[in-house]
C-alpha atoms as a PDB file:
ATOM      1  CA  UNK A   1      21.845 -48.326  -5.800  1.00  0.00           C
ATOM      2  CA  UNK A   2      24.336 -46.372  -3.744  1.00  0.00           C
ATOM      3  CA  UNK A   3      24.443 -46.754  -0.121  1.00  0.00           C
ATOM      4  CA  UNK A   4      22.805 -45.202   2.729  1.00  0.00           C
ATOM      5  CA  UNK A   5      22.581 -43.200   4.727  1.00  0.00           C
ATOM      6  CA  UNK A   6      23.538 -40.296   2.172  1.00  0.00           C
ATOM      7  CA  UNK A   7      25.869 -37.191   2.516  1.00  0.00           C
ATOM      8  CA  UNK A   8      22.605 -35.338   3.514  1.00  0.00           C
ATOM      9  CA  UNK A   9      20.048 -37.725   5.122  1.00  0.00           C
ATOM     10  CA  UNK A  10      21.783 -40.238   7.943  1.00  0.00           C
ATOM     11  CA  UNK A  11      18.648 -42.223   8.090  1.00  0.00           C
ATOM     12  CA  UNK A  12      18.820 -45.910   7.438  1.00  0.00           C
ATOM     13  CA  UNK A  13      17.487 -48.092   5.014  1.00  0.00           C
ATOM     14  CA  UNK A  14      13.606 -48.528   4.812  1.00  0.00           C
ATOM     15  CA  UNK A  15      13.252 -45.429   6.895  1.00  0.00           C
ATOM     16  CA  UNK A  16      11.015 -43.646   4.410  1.00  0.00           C
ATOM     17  CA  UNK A  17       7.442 -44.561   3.779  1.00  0.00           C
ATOM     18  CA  UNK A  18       6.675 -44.261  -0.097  1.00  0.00           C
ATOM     19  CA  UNK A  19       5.181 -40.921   0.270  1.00  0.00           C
ATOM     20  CA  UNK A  20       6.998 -38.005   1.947  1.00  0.00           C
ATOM     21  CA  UNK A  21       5.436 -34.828   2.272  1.00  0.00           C
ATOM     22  CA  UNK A  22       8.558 -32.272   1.404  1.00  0.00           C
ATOM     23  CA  UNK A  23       7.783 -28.960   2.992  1.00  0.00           C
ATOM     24  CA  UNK A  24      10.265 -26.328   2.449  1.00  0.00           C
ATOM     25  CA  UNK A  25      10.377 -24.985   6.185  1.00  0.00           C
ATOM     26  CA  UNK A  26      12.540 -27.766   8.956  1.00  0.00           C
ATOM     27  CA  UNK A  27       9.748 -26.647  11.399  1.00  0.00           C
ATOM     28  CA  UNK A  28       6.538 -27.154   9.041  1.00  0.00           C
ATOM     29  CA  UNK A  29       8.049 -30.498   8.603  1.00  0.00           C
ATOM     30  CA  UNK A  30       8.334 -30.930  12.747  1.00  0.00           C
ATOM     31  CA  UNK A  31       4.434 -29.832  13.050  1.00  0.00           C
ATOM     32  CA  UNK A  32       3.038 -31.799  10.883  1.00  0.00           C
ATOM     33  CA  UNK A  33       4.925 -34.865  12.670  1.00  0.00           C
ATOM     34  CA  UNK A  34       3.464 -33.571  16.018  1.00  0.00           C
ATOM     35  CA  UNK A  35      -0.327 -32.672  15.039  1.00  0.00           C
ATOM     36  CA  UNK A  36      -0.775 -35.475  12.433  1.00  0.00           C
ATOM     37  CA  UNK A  37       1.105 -38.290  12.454  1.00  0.00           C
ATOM     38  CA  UNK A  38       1.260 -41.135  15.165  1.00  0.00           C
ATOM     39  CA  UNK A  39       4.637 -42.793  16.283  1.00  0.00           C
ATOM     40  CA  UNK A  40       6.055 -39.979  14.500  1.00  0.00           C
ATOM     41  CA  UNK A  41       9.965 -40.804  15.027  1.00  0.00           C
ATOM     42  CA  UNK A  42      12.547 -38.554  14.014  1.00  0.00           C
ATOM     43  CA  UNK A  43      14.863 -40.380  11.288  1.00  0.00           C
ATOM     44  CA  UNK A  44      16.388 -37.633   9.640  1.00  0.00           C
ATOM     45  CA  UNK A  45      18.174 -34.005  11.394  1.00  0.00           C
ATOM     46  CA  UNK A  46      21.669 -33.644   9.399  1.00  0.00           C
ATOM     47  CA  UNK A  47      21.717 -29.515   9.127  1.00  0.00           C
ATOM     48  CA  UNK A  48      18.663 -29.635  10.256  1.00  0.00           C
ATOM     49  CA  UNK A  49      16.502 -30.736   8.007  1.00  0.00           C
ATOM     50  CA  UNK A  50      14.116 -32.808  10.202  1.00  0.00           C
ATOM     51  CA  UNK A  51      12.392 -36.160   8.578  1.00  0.00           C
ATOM     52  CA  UNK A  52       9.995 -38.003  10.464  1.00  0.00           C
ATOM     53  CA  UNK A  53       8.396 -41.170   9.813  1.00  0.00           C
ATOM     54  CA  UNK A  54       5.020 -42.105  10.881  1.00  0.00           C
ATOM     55  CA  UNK A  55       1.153 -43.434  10.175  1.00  0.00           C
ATOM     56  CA  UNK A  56      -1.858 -41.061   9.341  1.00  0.00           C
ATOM     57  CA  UNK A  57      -4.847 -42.908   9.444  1.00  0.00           C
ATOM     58  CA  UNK A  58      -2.987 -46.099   9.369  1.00  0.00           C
ATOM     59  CA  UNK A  59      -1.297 -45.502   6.304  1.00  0.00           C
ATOM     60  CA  UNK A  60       3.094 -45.373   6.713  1.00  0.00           C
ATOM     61  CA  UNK A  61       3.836 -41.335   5.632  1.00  0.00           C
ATOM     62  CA  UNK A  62       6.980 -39.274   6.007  1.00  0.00           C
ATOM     63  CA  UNK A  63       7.666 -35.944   6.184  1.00  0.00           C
ATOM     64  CA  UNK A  64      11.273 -33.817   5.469  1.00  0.00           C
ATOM     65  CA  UNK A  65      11.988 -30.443   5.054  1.00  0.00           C
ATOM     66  CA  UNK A  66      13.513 -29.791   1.345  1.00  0.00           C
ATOM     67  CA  UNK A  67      15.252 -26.532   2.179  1.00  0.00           C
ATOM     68  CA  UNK A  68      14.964 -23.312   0.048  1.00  0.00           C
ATOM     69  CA  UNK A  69      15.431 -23.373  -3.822  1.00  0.00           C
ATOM     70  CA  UNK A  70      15.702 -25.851  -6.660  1.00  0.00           C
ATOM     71  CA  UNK A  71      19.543 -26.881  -5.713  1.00  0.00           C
ATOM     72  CA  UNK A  72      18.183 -27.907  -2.110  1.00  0.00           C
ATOM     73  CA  UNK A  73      15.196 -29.895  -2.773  1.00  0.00           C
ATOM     74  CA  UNK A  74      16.885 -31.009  -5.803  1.00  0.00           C
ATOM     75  CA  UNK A  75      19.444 -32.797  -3.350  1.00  0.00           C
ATOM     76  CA  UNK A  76      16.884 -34.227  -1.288  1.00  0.00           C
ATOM     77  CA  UNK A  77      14.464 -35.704  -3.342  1.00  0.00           C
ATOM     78  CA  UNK A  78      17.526 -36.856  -6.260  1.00  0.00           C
ATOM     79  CA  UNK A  79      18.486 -38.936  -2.636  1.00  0.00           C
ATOM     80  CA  UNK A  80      14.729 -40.495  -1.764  1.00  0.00           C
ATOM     81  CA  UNK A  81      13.964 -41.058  -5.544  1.00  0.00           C
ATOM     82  CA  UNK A  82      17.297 -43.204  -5.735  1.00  0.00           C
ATOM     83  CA  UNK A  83      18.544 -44.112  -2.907  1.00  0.00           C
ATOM     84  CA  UNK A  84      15.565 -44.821  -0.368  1.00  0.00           C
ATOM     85  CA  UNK A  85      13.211 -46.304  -2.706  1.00  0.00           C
ATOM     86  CA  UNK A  86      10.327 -43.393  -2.513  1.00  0.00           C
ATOM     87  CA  UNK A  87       7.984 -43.064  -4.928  1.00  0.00           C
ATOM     88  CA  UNK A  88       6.064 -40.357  -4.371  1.00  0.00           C
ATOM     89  CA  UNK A  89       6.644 -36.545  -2.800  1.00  0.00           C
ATOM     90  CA  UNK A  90       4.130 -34.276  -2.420  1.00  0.00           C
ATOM     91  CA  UNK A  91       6.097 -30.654  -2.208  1.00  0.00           C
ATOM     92  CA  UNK A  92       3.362 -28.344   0.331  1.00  0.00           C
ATOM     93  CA  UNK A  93       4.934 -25.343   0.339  1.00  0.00           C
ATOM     94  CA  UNK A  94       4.096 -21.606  -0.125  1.00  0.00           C
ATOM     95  CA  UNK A  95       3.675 -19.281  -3.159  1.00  0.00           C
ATOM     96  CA  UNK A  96       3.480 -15.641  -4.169  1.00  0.00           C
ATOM     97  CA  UNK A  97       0.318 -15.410  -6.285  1.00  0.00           C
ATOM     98  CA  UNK A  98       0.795 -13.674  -9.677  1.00  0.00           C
ATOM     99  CA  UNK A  99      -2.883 -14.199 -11.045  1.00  0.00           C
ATOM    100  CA  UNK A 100      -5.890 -11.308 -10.584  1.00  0.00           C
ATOM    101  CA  UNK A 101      -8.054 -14.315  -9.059  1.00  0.00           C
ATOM    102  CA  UNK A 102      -5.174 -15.700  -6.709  1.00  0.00           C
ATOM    103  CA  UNK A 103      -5.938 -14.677  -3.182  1.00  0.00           C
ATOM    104  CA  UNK A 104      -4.098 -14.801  -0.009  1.00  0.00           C
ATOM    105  CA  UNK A 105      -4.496 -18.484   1.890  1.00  0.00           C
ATOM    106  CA  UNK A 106      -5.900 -20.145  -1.806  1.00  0.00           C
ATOM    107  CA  UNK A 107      -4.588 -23.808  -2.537  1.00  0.00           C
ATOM    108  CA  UNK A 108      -2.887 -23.958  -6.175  1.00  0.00           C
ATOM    109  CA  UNK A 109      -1.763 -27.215  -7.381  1.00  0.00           C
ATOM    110  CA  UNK A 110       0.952 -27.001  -9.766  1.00  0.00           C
ATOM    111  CA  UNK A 111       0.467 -28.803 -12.982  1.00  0.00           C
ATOM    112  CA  UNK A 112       3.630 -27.744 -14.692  1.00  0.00           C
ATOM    113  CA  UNK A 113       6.216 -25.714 -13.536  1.00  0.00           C
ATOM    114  CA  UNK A 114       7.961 -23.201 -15.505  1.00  0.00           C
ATOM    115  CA  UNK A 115      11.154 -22.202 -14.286  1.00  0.00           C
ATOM    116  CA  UNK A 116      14.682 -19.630 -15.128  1.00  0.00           C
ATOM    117  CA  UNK A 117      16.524 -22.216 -13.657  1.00  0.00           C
ATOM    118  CA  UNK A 118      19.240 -24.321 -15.659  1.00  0.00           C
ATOM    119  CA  UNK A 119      18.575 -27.629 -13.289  1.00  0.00           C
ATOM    120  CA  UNK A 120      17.491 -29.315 -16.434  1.00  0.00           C
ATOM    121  CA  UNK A 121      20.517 -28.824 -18.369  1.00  0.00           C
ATOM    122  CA  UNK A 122      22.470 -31.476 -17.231  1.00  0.00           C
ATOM    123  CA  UNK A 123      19.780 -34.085 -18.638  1.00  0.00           C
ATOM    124  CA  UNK A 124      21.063 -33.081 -22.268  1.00  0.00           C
ATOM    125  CA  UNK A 125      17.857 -31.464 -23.865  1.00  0.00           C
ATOM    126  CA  UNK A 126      19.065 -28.255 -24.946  1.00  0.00           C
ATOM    127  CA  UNK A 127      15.788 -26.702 -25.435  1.00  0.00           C
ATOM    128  CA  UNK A 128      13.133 -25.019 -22.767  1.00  0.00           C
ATOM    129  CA  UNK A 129      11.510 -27.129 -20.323  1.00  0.00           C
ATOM    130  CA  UNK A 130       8.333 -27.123 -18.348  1.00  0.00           C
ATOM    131  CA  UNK A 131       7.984 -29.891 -16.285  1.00  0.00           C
ATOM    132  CA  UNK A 132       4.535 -31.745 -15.891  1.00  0.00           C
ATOM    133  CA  UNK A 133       3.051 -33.463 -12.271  1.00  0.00           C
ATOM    134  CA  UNK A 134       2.006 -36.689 -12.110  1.00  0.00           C
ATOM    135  CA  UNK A 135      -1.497 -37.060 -13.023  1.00  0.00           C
ATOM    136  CA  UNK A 136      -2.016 -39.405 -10.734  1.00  0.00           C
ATOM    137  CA  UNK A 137      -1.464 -37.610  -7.815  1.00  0.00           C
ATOM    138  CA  UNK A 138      -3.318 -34.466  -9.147  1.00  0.00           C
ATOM    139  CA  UNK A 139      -6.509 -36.040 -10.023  1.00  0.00           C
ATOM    140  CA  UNK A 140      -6.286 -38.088  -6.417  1.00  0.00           C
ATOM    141  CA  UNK A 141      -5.370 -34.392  -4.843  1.00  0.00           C
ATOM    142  CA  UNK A 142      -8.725 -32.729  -6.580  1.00  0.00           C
ATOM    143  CA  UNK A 143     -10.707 -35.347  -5.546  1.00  0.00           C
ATOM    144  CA  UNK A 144      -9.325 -35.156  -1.729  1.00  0.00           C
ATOM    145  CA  UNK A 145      -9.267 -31.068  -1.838  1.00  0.00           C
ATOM    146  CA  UNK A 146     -13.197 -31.364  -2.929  1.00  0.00           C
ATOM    147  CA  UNK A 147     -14.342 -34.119  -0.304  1.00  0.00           C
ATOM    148  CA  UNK A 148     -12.364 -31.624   2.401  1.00  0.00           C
ATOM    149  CA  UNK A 149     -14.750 -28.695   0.683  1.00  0.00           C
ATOM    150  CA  UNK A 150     -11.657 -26.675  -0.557  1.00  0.00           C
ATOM    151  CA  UNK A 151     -11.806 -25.350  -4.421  1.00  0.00           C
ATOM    152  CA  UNK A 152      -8.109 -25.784  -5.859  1.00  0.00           C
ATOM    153  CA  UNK A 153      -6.749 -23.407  -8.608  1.00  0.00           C
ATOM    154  CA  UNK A 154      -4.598 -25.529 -10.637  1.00  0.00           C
ATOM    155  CA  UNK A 155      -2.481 -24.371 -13.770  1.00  0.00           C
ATOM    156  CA  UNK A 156       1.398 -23.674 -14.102  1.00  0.00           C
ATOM    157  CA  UNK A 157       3.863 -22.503 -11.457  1.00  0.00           C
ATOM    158  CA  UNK A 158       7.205 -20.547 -11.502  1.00  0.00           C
ATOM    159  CA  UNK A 159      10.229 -21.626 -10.125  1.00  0.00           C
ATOM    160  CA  UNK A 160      12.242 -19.263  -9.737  1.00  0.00           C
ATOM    161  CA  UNK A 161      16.145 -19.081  -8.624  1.00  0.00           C
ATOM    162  CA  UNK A 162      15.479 -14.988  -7.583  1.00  0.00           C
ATOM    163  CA  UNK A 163      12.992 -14.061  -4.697  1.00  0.00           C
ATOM    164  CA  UNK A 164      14.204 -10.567  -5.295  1.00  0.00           C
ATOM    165  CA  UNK A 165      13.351 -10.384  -8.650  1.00  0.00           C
ATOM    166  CA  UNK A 166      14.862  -7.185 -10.717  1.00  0.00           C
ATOM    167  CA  UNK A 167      13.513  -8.782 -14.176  1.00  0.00           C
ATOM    168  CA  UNK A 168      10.055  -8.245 -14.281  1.00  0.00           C
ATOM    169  CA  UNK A 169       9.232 -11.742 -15.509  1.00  0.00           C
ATOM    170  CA  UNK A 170       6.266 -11.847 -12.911  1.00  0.00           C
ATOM    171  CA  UNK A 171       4.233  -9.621 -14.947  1.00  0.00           C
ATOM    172  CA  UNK A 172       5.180 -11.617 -18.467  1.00  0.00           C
ATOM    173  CA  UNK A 173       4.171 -15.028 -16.899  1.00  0.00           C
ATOM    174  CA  UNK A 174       1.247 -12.924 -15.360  1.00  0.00           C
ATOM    175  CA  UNK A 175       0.563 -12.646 -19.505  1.00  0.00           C
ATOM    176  CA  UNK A 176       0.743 -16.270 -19.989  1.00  0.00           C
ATOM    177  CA  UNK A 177      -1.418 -17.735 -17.541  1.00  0.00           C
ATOM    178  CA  UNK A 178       0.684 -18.301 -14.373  1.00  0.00           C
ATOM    179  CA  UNK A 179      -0.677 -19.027 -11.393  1.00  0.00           C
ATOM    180  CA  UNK A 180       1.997 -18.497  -8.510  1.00  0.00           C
ATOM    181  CA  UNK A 181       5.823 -17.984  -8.192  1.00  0.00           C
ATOM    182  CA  UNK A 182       7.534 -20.011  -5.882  1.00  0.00           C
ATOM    183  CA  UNK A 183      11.216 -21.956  -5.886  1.00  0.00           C
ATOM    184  CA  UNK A 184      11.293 -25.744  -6.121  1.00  0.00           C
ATOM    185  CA  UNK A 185       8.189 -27.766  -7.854  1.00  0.00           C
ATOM    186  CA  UNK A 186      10.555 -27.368 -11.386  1.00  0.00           C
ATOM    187  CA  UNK A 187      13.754 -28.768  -9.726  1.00  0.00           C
ATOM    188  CA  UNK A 188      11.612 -32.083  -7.578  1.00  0.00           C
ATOM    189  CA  UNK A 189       9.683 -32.693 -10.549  1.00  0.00           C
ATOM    190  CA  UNK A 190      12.682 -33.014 -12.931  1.00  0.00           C
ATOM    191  CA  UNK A 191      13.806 -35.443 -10.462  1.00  0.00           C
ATOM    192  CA  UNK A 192      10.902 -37.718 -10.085  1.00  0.00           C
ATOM    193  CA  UNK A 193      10.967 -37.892 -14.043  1.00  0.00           C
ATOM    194  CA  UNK A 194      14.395 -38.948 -14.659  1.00  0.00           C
ATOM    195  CA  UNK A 195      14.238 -41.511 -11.685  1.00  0.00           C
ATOM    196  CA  UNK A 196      10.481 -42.158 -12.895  1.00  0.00           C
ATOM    197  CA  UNK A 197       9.078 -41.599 -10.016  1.00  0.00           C
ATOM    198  CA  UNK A 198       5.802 -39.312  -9.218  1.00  0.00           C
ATOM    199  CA  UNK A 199       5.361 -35.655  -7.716  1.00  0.00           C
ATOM    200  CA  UNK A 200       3.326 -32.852  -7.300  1.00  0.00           C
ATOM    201  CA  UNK A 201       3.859 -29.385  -5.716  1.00  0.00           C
ATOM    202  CA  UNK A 202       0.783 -28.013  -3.603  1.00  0.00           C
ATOM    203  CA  UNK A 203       0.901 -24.502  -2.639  1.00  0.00           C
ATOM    204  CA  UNK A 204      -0.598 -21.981   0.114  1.00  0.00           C
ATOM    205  CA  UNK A 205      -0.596 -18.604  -1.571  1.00  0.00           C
ATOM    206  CA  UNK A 206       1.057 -16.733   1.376  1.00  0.00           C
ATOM    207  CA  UNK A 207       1.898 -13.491  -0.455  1.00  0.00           C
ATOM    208  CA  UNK A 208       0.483 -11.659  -4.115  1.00  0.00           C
ATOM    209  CA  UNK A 209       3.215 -10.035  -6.155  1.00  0.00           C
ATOM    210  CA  UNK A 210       1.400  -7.281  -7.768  1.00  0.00           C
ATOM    211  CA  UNK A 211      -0.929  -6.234  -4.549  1.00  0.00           C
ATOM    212  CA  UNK A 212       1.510  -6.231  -1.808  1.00  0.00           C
ATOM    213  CA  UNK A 213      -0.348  -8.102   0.534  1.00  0.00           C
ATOM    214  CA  UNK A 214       1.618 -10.740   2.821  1.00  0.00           C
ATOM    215  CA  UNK A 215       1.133 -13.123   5.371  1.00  0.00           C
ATOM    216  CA  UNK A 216       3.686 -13.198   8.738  1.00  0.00           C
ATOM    217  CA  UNK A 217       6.405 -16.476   8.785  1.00  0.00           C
ATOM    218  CA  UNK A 218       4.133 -17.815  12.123  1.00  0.00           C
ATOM    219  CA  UNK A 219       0.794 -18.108  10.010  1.00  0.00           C
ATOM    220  CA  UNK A 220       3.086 -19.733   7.152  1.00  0.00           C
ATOM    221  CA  UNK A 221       4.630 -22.510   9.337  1.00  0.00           C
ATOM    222  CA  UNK A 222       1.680 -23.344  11.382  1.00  0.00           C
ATOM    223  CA  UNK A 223      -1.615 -22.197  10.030  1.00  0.00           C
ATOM    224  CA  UNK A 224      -1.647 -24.196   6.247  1.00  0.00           C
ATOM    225  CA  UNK A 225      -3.022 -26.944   7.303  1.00  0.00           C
ATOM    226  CA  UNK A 226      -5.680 -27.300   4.323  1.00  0.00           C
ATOM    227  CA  UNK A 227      -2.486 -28.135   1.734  1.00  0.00           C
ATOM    228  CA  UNK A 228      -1.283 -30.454   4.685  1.00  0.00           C
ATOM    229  CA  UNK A 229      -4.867 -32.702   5.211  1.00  0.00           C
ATOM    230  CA  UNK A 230      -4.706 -32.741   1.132  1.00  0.00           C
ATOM    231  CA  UNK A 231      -1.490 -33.965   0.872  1.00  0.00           C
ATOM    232  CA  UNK A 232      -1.906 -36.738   3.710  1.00  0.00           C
ATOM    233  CA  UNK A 233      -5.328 -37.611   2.375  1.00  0.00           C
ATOM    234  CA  UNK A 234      -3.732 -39.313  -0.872  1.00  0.00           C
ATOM    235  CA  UNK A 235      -0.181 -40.211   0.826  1.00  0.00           C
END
């Protein structure tokens, strides 16, 4: 095990619960610490990507921002897999819906993520890859999203390296099934199977693709708290 603190998170050994929540946005990552967690304490602001360590019902959770993009949470979650001893992150982030059923503010749980990224070239399978979830944590994530009264969508995601998307690829996944486009549950859950670890990306639909429709940055950093309860429910 290499030490710590990393290049990228100066927190010390055994700062990190076993679950950390992994928004994308550094100031999702701060609210949650301030309207859920107790004894939240900051262990984590290098660039400022804020990680905070606290309880939720009695139960040890963190939270850290993973940044934009499959290289950034790929950094992040490569260094909690292997280097602080996590075993779990929950990715609650947001996602352009691509489906006719997908509507603004649904919850979409990502059970494999398709992705034009070449992340997964480097583990030396030369083919195409669509990484799974952890089952685990999706069947303990329906349950939770159900007891909370919220109906899920869950099916595949995109991960895509290009917000502003010239290829039309939208409307081919469309084709196929997908549910949402959004830019890091391919990269984090590469990670947690090479360190054989567990993950699962759940997603606030906060725009839709084909109809235009969007929601402002405020509503996306403070008002998704349904994917939040969900993914502190089974943390």
């Amino acid at each position: 095990m290499a030490k710590v603190p990393t290049p990228h998170i100066t927190a010390k050994e055994g700062a990190f619960a076993r679950t950390v929540l992994m928004p994308g946005d550094p100031l999702r990552s701060k609210f949650i610490a301030e309207h859920y967690l107790e004894n939240a304490e900051l262990v984590n602001n290098v660039r400022g990507v804020q990680g905070y360590t606290g309880t939720y019902k009695g139960k040890r959770v963190s939270v850290m921002a993973s940044g934009m993009g499959i290289p950034s949470i790929g950094i992040y979650s490569y260094e909690l897999y292997n280097f602080y001893n996590v075993e779990n992150i929950i990715r609650i982030g947001s996602a352009g819906g691509i489906g006719d059923d997908i509507k603004l503010r649904d919850i979409v749980f990502g059970m494999s993520a398709y992705t034009n990224s070449c992340f997964g070239r480097q583990f030396g399978f030369d083919g195409n890859l669509a990484p799974c979830c952890s089952f685990d944590l999706l069947m303990k994530a329906y349950e939770a999203a159900k007891h909370l009264g919220i109906d899920p969508k869950i099916g595949a995601l995109y991960s895509s390296d290009i917000f502003y998307d010239e290829t039309g690829s939208s409307a081919k996944l469309k084709n196929l099934g997908v549910l949402a486009t959004e830019m890091e549950a391919a990269g984090l859950y590469l990670n947690a199977a090479r360190a054989g670890k567990q993950a699962l990306a759940i997603c606030t639909i906060s725009d839709h693709i084909f109809r235009g429709e969007s929601l402002p940055a405020e509503d996306r950093q403070n008002t998704f708290t349904q994917m939040m309860e969900i993914a502190l429910e089974i943390a």
